[in-house]
Protein backbone atom coordinates (compact mmCIF):
# COMPACT_ATOMS: atom_id res chain seq x y z
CA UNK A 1 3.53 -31.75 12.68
CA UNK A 2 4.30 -32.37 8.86
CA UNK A 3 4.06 -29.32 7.10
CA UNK A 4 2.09 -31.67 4.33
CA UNK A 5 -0.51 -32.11 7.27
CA UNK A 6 -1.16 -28.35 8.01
CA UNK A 7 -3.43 -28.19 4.31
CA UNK A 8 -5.61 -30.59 2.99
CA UNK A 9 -7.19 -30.41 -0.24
CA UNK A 10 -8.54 -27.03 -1.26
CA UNK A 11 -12.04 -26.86 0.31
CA UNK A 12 -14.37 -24.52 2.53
CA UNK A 13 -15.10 -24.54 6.03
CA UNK A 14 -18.28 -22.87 7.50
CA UNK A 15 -18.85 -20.60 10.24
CA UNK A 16 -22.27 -18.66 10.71
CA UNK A 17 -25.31 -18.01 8.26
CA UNK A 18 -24.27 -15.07 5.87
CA UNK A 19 -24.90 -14.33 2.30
CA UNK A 20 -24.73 -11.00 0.14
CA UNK A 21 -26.86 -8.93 -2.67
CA UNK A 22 -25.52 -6.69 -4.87
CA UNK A 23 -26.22 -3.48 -4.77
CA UNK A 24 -25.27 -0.60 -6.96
CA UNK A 25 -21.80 0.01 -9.42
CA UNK A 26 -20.46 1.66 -6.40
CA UNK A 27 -21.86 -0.05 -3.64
CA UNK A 28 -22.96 -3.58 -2.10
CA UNK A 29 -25.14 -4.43 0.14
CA UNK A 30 -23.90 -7.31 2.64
CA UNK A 31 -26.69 -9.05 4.56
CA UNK A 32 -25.34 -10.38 7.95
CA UNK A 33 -27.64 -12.66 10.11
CA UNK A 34 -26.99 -12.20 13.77
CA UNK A 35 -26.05 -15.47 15.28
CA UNK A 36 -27.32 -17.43 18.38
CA UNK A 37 -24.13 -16.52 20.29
CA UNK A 38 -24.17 -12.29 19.24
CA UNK A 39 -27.70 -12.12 20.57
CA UNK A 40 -27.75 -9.03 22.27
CA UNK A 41 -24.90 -7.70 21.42
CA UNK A 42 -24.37 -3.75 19.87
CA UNK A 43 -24.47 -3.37 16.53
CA UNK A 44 -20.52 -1.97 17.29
CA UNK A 45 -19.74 -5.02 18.62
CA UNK A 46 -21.33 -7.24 16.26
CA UNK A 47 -19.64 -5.21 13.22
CA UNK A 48 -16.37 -5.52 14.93
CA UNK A 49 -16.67 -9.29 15.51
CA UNK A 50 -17.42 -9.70 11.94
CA UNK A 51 -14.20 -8.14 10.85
CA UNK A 52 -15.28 -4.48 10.30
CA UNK A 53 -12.30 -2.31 10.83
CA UNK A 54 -13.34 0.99 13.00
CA UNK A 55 -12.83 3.05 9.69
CA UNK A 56 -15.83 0.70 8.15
CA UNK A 57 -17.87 1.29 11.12
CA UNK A 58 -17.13 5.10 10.60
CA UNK A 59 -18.18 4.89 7.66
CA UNK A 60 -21.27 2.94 7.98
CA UNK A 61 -22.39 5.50 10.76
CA UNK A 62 -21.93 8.76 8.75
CA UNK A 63 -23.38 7.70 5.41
CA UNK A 64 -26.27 5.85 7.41
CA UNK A 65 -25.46 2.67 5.50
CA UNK A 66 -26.44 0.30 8.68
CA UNK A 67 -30.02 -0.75 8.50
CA UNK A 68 -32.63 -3.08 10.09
CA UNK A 69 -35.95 -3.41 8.53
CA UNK A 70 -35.65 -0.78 6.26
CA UNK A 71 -34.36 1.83 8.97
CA UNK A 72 -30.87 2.87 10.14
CA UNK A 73 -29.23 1.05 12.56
CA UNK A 74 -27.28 2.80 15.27
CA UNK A 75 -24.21 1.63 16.61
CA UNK A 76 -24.99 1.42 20.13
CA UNK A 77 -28.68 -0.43 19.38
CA UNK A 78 -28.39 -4.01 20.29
CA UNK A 79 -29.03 -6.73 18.05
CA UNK A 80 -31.28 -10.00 18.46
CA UNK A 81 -30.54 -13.85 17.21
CA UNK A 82 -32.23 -14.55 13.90
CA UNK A 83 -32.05 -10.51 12.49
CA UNK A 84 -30.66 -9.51 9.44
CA UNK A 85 -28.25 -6.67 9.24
CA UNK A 86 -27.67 -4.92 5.66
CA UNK A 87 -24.03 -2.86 5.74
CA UNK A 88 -23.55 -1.22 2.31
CA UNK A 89 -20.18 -1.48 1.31
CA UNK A 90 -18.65 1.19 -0.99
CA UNK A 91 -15.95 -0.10 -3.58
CA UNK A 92 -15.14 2.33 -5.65
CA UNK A 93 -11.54 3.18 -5.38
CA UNK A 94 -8.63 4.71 -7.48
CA UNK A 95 -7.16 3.10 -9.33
CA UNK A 96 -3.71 2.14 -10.52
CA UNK A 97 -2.73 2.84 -14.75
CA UNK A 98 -3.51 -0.42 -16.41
CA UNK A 99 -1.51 -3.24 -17.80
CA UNK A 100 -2.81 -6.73 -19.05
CA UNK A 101 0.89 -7.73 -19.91
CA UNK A 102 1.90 -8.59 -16.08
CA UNK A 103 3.59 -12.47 -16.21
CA UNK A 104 0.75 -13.08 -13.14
CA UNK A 105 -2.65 -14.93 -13.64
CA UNK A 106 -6.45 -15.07 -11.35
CA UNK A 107 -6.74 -18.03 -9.30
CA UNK A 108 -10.11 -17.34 -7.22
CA UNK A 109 -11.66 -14.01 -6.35
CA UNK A 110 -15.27 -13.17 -5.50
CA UNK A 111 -16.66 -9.72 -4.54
CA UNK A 112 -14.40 -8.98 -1.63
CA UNK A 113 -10.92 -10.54 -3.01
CA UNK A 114 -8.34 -11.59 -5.68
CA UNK A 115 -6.09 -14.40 -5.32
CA UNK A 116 -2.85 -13.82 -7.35
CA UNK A 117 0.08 -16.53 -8.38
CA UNK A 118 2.45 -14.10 -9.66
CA UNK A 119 5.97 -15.02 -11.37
CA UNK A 120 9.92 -14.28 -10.16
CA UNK A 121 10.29 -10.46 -11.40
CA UNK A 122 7.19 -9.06 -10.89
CA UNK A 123 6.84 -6.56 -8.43
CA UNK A 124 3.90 -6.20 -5.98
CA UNK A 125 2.83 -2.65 -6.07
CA UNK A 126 4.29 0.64 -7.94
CA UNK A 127 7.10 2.28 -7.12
CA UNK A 128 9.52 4.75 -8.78
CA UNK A 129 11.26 2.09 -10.66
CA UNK A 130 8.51 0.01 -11.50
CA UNK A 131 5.53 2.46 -12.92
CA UNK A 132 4.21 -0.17 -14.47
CA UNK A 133 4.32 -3.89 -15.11
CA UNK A 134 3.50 -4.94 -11.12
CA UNK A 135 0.59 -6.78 -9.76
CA UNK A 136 -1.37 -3.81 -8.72
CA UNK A 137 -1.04 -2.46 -12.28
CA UNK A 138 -2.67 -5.90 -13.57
CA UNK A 139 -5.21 -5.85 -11.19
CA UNK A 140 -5.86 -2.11 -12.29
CA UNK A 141 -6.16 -3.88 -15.66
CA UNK A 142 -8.99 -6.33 -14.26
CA UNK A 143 -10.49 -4.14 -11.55
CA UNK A 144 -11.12 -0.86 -13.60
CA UNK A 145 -12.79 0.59 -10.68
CA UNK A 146 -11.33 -0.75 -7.61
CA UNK A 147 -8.35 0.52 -5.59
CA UNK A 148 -4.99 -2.45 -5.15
CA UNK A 149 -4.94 -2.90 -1.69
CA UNK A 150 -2.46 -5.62 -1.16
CA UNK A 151 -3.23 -8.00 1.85
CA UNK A 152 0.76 -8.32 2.02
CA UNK A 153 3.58 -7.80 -0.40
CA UNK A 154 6.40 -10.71 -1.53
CA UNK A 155 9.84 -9.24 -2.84
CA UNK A 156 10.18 -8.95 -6.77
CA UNK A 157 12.15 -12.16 -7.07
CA UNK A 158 9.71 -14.12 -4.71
CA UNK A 159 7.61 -15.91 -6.92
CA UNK A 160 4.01 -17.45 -5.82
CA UNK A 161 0.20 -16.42 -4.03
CA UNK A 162 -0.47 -12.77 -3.13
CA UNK A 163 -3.71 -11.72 -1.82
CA UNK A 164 -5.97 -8.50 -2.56
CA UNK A 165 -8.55 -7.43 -1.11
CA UNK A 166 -11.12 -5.41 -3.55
CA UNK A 167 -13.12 -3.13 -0.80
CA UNK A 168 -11.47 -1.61 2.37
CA UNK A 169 -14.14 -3.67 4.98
CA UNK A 170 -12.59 -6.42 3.76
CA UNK A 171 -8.90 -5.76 4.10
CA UNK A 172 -9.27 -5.68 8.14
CA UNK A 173 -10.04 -9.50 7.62
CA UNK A 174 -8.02 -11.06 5.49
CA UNK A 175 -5.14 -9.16 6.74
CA UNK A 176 -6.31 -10.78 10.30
CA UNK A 177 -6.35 -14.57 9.07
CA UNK A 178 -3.97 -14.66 6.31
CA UNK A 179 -1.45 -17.57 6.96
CA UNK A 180 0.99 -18.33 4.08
CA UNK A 181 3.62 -20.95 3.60
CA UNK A 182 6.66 -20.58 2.03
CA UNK A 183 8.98 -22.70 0.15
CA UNK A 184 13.04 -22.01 -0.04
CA UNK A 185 15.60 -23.93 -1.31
CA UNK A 186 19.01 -23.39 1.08
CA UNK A 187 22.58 -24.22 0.98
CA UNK A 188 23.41 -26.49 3.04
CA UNK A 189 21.88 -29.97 4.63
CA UNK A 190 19.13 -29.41 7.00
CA UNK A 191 17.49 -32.10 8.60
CA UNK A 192 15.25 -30.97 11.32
CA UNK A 193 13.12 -27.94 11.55
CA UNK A 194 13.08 -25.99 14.09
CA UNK A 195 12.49 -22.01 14.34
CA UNK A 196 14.69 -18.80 14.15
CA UNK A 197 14.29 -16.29 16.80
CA UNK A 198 16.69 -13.27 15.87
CA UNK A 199 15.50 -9.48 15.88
CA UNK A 200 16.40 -7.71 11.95
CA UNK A 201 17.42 -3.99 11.59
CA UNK A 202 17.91 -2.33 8.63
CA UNK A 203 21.88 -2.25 8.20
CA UNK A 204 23.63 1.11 8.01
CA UNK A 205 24.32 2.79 5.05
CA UNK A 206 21.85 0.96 3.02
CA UNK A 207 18.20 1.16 2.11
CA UNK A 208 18.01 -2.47 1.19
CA UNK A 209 20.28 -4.79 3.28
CA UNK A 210 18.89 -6.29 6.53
CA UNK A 211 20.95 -7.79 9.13
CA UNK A 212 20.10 -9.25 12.77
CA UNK A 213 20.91 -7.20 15.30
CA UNK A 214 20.45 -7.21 18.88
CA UNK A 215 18.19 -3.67 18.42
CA UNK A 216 16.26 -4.91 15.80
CA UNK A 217 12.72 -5.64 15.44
CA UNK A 218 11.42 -9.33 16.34
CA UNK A 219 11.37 -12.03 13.85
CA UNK A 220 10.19 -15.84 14.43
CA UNK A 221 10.59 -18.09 11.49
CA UNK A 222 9.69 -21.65 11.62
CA UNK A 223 10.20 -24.21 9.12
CA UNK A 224 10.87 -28.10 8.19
CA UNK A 225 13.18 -29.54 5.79
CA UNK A 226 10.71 -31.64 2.98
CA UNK A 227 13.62 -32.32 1.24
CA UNK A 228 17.54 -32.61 1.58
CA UNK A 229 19.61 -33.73 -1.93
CA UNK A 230 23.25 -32.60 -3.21
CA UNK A 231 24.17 -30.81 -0.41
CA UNK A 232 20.68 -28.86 -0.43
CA UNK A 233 17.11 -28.40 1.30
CA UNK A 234 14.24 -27.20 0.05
CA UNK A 235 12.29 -26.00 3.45
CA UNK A 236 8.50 -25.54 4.33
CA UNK A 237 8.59 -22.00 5.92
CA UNK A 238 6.24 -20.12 8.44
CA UNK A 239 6.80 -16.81 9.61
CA UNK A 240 5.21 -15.32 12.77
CA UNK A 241 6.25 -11.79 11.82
CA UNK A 242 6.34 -9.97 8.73
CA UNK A 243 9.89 -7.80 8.72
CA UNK A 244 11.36 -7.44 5.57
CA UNK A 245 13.53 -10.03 3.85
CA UNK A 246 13.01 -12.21 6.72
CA UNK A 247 13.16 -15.22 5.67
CA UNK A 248 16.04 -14.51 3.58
CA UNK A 249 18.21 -12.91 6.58
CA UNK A 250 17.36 -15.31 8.89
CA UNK A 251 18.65 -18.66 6.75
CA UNK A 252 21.83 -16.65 5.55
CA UNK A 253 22.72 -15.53 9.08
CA UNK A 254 22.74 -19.30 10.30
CA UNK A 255 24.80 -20.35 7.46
CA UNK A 256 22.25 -21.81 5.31
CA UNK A 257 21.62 -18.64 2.57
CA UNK A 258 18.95 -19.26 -0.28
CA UNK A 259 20.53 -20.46 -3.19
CA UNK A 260 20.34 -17.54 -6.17
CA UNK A 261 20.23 -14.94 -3.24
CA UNK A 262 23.09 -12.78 -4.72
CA UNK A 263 22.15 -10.12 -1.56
CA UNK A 264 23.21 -12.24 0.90
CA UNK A 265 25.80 -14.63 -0.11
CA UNK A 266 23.61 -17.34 -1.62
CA UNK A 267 25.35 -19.64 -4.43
CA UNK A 268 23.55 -18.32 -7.77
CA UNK A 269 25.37 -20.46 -10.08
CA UNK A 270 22.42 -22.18 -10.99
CA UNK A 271 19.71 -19.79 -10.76
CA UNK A 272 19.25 -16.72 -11.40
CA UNK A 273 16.79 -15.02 -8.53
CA UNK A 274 16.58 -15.88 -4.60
CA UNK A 275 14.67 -19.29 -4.24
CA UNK A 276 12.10 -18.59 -2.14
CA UNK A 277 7.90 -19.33 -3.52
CA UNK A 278 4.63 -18.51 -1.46
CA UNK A 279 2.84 -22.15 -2.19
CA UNK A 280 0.14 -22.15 0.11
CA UNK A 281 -2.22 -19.11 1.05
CA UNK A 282 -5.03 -19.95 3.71
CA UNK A 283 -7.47 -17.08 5.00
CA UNK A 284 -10.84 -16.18 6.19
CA UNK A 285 -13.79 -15.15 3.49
CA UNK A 286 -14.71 -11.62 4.43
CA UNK A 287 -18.47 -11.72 5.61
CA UNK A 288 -19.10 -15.41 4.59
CA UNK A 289 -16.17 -16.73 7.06
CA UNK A 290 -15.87 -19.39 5.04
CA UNK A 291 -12.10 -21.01 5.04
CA UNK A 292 -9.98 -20.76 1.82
CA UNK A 293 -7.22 -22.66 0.40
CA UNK A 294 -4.77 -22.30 -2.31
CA UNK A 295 -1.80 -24.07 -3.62
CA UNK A 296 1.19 -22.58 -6.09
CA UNK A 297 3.36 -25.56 -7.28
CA UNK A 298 6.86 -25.26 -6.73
CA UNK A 299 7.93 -23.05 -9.52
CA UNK A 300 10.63 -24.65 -12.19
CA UNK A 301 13.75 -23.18 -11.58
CA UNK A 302 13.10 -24.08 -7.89
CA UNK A 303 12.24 -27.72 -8.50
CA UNK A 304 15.27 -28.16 -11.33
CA UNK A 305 17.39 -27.83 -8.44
CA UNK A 306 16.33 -31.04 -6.72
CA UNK A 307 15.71 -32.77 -9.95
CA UNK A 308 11.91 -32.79 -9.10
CA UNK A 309 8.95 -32.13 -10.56
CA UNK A 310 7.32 -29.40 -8.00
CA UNK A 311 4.01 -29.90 -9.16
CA UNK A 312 2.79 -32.76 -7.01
CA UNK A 313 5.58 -31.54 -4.32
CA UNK A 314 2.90 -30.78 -1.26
């Protein structure tokens, strides 16, 4: 399949009948209307199916925040087609020291999430030599009084969509159904795609540097060339696990490094941070399981390298 197939224009998908009310500062009440196909069910199982993690259901059952009709809910009382469910939802969090300066802007976000295109440079979450100046510290900015909790984390350099959910019952399901698409630019001509099946270890002696190595963890990357010029190819990448620098490892250890990738041997002669974008972001609403898409254009450093124009690129 074309990777250009796998998204069509940014639009929403239905599944089920559910619709929310807000509640107080610190809480929300989420109305969920038990389908033809849960009737029956227990409430456990019905939470679960709609994406509650067990902590969520924990939490529900202790604070008594599961009702029907005006009265608590159990857990292990069934539910019938047709009833609604309330779950209230705390969202207060803590949260991170504020900065509005962060080179990032909003794309969508609703009650349960933020959609982020951040720039090359900008790191993802806090850390000791980054107190400030990340995503989570923007979103601290915009979110006075809601925790970060980051769906997934790109390196500093990768530029592109990150994903955050704003309350922990959602985390459990966008974490679940986010699928991402990334774009690199390699050394090297390829011409088919095909996928990468190597296990990555940390190497020894460093913190940073990954390697593949027969004890490793497992690592599937996919991807297809969308274009090949001047020796280079700018790929359409999926990955089927998460390890870090994946993507990155995998392409150098074939011979094909990212170009700017000064870590592992890619040519940086012409720009100045590893070329590698998140341009496409699809994932499940929490509690409306509606679909959602989101494009990044190819970023300008990235396209200048081709000679293209990345905006109208997929």
């Amino acid at each position: 399949m074309r990777p250009s197939a796998f998204y069509a224009e940014c639009h929403h998908v239905h599944r089920g009948q559910q619709s929310e009310e807000a509640g107080a500062d610190e809480v929300r009440s989420v109305r969920l209307v038990v389908n033809a196909d849960e009737n029956g069910i227990t409430a456990l199982v019905f939470l679960r199916k709609r994406g509650f993690s067990q902590r969520a259901v924990a939490d529900l059952k202790k604070s008594g925040g599961l009702t029907r009709g005006g009265e608590i809910l159990r857990t292990i009382d069934r539910v019938y087609a047709g009833e609604e469910i309330f779950a209230a939802i705390a969202e207060d969090g803590e949260p991170l020291e504020a900065d509005f300066s962060v080179n990032a802007r909003v794309v969508a976000e609703n009650e349960d999430y933020a959609v982020f295109d951040k720039a090359a440079g900008v790191p993802v979450h806090p850390s000791l030599h980054h107190r400030t100046g990340t995503l989570g510290n923007y979103f601290a900015a915009l979110y006075p009084d809601r925790a970060f909790r980051p769906v997934y984390r790109l390196d500093n350099n990768t530029s592109g969509l990150c994903l955050a959910a704003k309350n922990a019952a959602a985390a459990l399901t966008l974490a679940k159904t986010a699928e991402k698409r990334y774009y690199a630019a390699v050394s090297g001509e390829i011409t088919r795609g095909g996928e990468i099946n190597l296990p990555i270890a940390r190497a020894e002696n460093s913190i940073i540097l990954r390697e593949v190595r027969s004890d490793g963890a497992q690592a599937v990357t996919l991807y297809e060339p969308i274009l090949v010029k001047n020796g280079r190819t700018l790929l359409e990448i999926t990955l089927r696990t998460g390890r870090t620098h994946q993507i990155r490892v995998h392409f150098a250890h074939i011979g094909f490094p990212l170009l700017g990738d000064e870590l592992y041997g890619g040519d940086c002669g012409e720009i100045s941070r590893h070329a590698l974008h998140c341009g496409k972001l699809r994932f499940t609403e929490p509690f409306s399981w509606k679909t959602a898409e989101f494009k990044s254009p190819l970023p300008a450093d990235i396209a200048a390298l081709f000679g293209i124009d990345g905006k109208d690129l997929y």
